[in-house]
PDB file of N, CA and C in Angstrom:
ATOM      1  N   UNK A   1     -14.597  46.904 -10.824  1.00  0.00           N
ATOM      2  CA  UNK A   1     -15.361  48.142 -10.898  1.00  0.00           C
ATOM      3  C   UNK A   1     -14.488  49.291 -10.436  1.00  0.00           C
ATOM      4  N   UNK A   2     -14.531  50.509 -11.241  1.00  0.00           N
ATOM      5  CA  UNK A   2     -13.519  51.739 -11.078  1.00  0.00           C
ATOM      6  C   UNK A   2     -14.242  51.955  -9.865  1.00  0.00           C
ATOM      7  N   UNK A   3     -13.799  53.091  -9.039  1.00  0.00           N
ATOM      8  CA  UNK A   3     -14.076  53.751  -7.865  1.00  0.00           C
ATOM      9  C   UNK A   3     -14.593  55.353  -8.349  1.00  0.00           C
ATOM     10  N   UNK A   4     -15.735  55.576  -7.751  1.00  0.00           N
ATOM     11  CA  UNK A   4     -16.099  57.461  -7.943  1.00  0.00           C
ATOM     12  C   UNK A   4     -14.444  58.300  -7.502  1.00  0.00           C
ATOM     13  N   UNK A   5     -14.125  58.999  -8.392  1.00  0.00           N
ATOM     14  CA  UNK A   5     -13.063  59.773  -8.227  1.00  0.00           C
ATOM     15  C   UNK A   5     -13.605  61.217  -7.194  1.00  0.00           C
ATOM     16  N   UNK A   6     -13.457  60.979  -6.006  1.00  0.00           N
ATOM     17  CA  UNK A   6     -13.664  62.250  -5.281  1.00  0.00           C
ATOM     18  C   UNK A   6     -12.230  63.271  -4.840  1.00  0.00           C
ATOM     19  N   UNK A   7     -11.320  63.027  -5.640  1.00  0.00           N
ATOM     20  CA  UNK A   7      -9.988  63.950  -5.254  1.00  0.00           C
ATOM     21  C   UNK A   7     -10.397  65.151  -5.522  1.00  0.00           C
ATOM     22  N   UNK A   8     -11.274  65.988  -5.561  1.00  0.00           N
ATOM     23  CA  UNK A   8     -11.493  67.286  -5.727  1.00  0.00           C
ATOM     24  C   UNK A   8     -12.945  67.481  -4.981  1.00  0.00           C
ATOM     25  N   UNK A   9     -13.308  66.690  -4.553  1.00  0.00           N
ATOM     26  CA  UNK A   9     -15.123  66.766  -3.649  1.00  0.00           C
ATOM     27  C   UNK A   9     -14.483  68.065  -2.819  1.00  0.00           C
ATOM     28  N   UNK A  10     -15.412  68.613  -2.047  1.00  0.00           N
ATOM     29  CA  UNK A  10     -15.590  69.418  -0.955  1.00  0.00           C
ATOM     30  C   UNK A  10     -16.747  69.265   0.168  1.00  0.00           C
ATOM     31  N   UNK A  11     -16.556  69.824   0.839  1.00  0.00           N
ATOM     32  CA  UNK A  11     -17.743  69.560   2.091  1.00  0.00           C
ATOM     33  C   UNK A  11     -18.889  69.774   1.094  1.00  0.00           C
ATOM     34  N   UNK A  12     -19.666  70.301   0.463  1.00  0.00           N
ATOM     35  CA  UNK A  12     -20.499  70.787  -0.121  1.00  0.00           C
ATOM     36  C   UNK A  12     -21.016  69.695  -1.099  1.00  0.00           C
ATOM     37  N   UNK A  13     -20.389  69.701  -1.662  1.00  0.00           N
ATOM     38  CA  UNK A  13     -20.374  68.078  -2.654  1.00  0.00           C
ATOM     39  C   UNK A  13     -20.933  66.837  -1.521  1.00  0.00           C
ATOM     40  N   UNK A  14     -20.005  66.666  -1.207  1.00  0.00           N
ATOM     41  CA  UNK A  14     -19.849  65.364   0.344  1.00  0.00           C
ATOM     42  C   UNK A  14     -21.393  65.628   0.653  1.00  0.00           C
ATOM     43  N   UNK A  15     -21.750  66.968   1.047  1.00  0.00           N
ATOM     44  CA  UNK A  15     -23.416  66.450   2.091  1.00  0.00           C
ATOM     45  C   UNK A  15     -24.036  66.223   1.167  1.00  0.00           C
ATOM     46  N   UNK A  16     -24.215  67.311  -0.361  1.00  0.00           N
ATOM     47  CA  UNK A  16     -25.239  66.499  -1.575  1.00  0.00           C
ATOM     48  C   UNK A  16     -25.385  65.307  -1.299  1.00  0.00           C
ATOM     49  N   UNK A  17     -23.446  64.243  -1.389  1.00  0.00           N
ATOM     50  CA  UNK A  17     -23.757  62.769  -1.660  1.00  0.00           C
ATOM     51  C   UNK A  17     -24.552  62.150  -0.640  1.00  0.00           C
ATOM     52  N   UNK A  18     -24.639  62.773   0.566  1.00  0.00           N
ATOM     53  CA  UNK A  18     -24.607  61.327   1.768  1.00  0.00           C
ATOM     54  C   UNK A  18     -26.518  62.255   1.721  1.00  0.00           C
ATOM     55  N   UNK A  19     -27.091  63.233   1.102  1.00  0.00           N
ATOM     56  CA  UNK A  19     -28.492  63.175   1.317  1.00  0.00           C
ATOM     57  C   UNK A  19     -29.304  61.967   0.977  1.00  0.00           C
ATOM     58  N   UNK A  20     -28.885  61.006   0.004  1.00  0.00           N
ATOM     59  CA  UNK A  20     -29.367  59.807  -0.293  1.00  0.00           C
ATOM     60  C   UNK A  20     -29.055  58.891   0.842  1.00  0.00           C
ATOM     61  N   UNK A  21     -28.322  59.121   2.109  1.00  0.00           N
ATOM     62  CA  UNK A  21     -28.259  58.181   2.807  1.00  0.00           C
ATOM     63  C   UNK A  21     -30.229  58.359   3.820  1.00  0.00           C
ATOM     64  N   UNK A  22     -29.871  57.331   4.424  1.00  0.00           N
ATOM     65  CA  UNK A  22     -31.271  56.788   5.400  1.00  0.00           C
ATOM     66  C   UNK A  22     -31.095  58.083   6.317  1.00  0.00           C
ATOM     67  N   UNK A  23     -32.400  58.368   7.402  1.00  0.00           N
ATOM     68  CA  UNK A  23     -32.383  58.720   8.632  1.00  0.00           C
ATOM     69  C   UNK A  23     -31.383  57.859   9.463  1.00  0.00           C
ATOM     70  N   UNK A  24     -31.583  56.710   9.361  1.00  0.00           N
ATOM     71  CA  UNK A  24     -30.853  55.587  10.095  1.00  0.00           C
ATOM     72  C   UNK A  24     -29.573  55.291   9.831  1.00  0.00           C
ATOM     73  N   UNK A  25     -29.183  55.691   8.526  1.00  0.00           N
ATOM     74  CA  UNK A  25     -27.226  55.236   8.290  1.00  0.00           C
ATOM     75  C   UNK A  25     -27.316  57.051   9.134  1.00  0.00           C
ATOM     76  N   UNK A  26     -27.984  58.142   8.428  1.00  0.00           N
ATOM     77  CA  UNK A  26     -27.170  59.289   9.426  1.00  0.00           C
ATOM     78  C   UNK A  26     -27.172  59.111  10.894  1.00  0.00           C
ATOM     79  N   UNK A  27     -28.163  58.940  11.438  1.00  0.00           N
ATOM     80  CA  UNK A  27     -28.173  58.683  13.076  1.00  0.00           C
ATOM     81  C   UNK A  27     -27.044  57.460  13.317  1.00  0.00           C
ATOM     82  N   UNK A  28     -26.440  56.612  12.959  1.00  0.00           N
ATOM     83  CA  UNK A  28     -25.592  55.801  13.380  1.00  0.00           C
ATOM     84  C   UNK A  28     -24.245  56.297  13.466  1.00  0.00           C
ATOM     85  N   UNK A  29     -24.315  57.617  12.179  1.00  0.00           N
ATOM     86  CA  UNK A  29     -22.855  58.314  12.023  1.00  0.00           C
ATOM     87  C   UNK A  29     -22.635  59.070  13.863  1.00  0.00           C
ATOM     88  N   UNK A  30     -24.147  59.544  14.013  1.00  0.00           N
ATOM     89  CA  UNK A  30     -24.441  60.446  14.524  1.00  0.00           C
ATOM     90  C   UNK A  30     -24.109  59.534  16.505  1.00  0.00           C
ATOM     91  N   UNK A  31     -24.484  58.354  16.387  1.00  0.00           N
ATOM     92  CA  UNK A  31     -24.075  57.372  17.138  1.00  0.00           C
ATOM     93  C   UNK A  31     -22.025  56.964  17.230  1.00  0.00           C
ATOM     94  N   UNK A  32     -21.387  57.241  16.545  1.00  0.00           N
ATOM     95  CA  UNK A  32     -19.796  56.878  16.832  1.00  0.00           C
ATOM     96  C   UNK A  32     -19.646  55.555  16.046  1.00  0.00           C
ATOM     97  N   UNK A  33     -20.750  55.196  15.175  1.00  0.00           N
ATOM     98  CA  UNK A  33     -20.491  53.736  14.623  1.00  0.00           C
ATOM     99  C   UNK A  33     -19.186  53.742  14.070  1.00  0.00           C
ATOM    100  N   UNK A  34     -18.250  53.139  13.452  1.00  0.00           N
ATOM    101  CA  UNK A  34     -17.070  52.846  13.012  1.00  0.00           C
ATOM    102  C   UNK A  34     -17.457  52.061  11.612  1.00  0.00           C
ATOM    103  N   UNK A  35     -17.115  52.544  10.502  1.00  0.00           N
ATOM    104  CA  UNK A  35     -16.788  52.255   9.731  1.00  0.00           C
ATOM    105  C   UNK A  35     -15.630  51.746   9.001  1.00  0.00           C
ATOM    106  N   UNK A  36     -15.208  50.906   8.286  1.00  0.00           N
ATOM    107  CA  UNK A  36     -13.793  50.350   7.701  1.00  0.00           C
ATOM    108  C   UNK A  36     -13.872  49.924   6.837  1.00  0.00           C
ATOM    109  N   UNK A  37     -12.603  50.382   5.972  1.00  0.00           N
ATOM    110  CA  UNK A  37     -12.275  49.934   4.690  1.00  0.00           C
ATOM    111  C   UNK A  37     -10.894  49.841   4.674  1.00  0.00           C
ATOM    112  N   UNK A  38     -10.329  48.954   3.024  1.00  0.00           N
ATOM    113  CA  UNK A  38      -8.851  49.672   2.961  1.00  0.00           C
ATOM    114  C   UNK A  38      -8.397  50.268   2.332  1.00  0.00           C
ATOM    115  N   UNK A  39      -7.125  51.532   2.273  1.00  0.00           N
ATOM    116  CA  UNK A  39      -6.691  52.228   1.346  1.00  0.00           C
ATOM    117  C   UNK A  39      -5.450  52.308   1.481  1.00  0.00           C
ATOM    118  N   UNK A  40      -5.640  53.155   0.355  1.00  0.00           N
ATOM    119  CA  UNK A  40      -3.579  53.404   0.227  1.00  0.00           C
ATOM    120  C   UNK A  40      -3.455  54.986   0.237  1.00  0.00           C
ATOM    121  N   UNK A  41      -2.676  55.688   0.576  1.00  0.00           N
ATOM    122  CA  UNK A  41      -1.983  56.908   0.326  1.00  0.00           C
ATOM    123  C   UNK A  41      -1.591  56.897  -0.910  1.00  0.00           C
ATOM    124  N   UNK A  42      -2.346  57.875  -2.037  1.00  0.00           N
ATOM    125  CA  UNK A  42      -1.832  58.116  -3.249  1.00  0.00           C
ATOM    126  C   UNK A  42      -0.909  59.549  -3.212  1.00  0.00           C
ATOM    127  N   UNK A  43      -1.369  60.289  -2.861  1.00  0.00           N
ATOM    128  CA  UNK A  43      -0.057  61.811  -2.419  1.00  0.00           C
ATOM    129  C   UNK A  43      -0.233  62.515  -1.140  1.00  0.00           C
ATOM    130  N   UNK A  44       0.335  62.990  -1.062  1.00  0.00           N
ATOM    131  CA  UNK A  44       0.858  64.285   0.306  1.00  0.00           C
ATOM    132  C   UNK A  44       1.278  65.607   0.031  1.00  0.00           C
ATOM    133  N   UNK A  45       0.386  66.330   0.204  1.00  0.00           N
ATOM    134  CA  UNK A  45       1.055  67.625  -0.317  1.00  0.00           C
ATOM    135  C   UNK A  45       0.909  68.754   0.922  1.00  0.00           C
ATOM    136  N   UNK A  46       1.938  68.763   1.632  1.00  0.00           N
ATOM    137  CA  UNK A  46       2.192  69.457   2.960  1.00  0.00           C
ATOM    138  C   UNK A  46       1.853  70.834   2.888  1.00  0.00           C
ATOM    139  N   UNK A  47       1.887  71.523   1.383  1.00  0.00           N
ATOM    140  CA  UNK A  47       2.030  72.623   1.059  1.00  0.00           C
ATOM    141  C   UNK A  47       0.137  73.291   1.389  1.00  0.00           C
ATOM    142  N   UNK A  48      -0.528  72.429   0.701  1.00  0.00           N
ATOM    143  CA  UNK A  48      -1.428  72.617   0.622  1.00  0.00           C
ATOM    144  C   UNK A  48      -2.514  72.167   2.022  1.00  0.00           C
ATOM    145  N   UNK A  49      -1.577  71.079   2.890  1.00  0.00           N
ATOM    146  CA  UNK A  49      -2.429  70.747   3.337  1.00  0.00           C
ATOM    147  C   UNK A  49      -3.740  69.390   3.771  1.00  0.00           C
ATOM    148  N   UNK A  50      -2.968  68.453   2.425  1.00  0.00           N
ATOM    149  CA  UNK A  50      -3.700  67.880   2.335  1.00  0.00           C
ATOM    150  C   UNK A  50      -3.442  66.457   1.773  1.00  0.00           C
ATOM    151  N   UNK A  51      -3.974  65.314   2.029  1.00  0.00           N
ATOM    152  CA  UNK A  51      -3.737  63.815   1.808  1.00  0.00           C
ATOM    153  C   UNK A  51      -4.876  62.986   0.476  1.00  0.00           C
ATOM    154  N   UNK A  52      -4.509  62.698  -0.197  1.00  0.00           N
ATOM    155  CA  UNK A  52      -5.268  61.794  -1.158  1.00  0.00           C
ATOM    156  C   UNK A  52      -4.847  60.662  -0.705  1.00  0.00           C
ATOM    157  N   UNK A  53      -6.473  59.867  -0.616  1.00  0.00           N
ATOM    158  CA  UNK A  53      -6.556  58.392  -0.325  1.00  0.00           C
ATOM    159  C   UNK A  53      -7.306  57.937  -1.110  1.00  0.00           C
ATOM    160  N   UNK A  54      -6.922  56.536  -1.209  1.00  0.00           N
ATOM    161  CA  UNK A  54      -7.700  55.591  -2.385  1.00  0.00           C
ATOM    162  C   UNK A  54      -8.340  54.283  -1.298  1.00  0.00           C
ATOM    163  N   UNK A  55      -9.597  54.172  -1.428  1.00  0.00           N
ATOM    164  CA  UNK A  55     -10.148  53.047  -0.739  1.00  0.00           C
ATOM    165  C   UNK A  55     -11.282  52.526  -1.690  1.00  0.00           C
ATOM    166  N   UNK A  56     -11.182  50.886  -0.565  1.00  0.00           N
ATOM    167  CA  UNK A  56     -11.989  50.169  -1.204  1.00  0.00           C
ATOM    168  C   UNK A  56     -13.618  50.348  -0.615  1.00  0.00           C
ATOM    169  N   UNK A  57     -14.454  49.445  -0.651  1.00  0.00           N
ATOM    170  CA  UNK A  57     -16.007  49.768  -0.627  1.00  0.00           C
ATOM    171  C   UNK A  57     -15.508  49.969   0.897  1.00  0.00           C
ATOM    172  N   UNK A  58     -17.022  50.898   1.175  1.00  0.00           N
ATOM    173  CA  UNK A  58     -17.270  50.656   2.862  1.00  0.00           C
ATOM    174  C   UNK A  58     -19.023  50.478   2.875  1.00  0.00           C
ATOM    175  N   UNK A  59     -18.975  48.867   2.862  1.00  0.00           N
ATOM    176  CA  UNK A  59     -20.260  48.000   2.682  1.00  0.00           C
ATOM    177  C   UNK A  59     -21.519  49.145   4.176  1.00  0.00           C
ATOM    178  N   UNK A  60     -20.760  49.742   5.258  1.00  0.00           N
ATOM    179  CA  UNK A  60     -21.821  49.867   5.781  1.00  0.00           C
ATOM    180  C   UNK A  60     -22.159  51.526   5.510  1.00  0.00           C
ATOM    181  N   UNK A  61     -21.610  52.087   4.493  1.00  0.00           N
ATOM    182  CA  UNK A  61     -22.284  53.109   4.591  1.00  0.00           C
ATOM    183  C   UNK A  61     -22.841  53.612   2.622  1.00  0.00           C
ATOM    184  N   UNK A  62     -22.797  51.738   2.644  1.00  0.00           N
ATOM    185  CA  UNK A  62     -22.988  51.625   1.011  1.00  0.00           C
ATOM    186  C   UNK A  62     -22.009  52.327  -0.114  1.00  0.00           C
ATOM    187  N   UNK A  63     -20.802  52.802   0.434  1.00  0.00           N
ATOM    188  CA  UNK A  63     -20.036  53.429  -0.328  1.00  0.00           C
ATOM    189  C   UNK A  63     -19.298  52.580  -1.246  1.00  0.00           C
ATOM    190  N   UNK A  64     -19.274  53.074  -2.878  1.00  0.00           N
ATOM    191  CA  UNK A  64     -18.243  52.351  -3.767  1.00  0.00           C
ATOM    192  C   UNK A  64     -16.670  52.669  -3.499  1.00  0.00           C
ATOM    193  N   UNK A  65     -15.602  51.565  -4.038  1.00  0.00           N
ATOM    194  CA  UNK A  65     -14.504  52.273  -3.951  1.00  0.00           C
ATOM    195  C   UNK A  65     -14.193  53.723  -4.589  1.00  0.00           C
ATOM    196  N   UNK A  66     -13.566  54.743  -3.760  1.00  0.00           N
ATOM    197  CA  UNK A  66     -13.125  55.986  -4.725  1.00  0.00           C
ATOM    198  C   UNK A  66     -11.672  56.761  -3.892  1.00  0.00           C
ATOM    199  N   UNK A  67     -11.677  57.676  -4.683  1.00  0.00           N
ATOM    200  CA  UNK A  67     -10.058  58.523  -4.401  1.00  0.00           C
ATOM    201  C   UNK A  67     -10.506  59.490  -3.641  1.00  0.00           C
ATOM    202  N   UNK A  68     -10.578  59.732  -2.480  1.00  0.00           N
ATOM    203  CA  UNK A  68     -10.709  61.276  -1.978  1.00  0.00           C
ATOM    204  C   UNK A  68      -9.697  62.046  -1.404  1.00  0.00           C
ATOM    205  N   UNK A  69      -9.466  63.167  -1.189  1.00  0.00           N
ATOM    206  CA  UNK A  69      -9.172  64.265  -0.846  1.00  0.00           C
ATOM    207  C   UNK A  69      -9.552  64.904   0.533  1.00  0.00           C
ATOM    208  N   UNK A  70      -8.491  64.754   1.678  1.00  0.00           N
ATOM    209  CA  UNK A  70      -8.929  65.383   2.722  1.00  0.00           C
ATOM    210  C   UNK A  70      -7.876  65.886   3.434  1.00  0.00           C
ATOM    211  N   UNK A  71      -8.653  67.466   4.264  1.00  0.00           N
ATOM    212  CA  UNK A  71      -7.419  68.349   4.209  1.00  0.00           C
ATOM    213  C   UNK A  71      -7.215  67.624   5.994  1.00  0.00           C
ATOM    214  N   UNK A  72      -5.787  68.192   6.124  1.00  0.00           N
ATOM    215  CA  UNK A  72      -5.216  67.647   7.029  1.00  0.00           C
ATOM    216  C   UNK A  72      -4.422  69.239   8.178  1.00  0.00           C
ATOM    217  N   UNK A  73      -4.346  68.958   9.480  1.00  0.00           N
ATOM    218  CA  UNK A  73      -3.879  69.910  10.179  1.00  0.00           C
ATOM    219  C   UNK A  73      -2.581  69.973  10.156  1.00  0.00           C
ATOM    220  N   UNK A  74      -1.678  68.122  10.818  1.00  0.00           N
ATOM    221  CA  UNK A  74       0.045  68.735  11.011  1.00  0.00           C
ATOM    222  C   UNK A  74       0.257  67.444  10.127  1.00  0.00           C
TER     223      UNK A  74
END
């Protein structure tokens, strides 16, 4: 099964997705639960800021595998 391609999501996008989550998966975020999956580093672009990762499911927050995009400080 392909993975949702999120290399271009934004915060804005991101809360749409997780409104389908429970009261209870948010309060656990909201708790420090730890989530895990695995991925790989698909690029780095220092210029911009920012890291593309590719991961597999993360069974506890019902997520399929996908590519995301997240900006980074140093």
């Amino acid at each position: 099964m392909e993975g949702m391609n999120m290399q271009n999501m934004d915060a804005k996008s991101c809360e749409e997705m997780m409104k389908g989550m429970s009261v209870q998966q948010a309060n656990k975020g909201a708790q420090a639960t730890r989530h895990e999956a695995i991925g790989t580093v698909k690029s780095v672009d220092p210029a911009a800021g920012t890291v593309t990762l590719a991961h597999g499911p993360i069974k506890s927050l019902n997520w399929p595998s996908m590519t995301m995009g997240f900006a980074v400080k140093n």
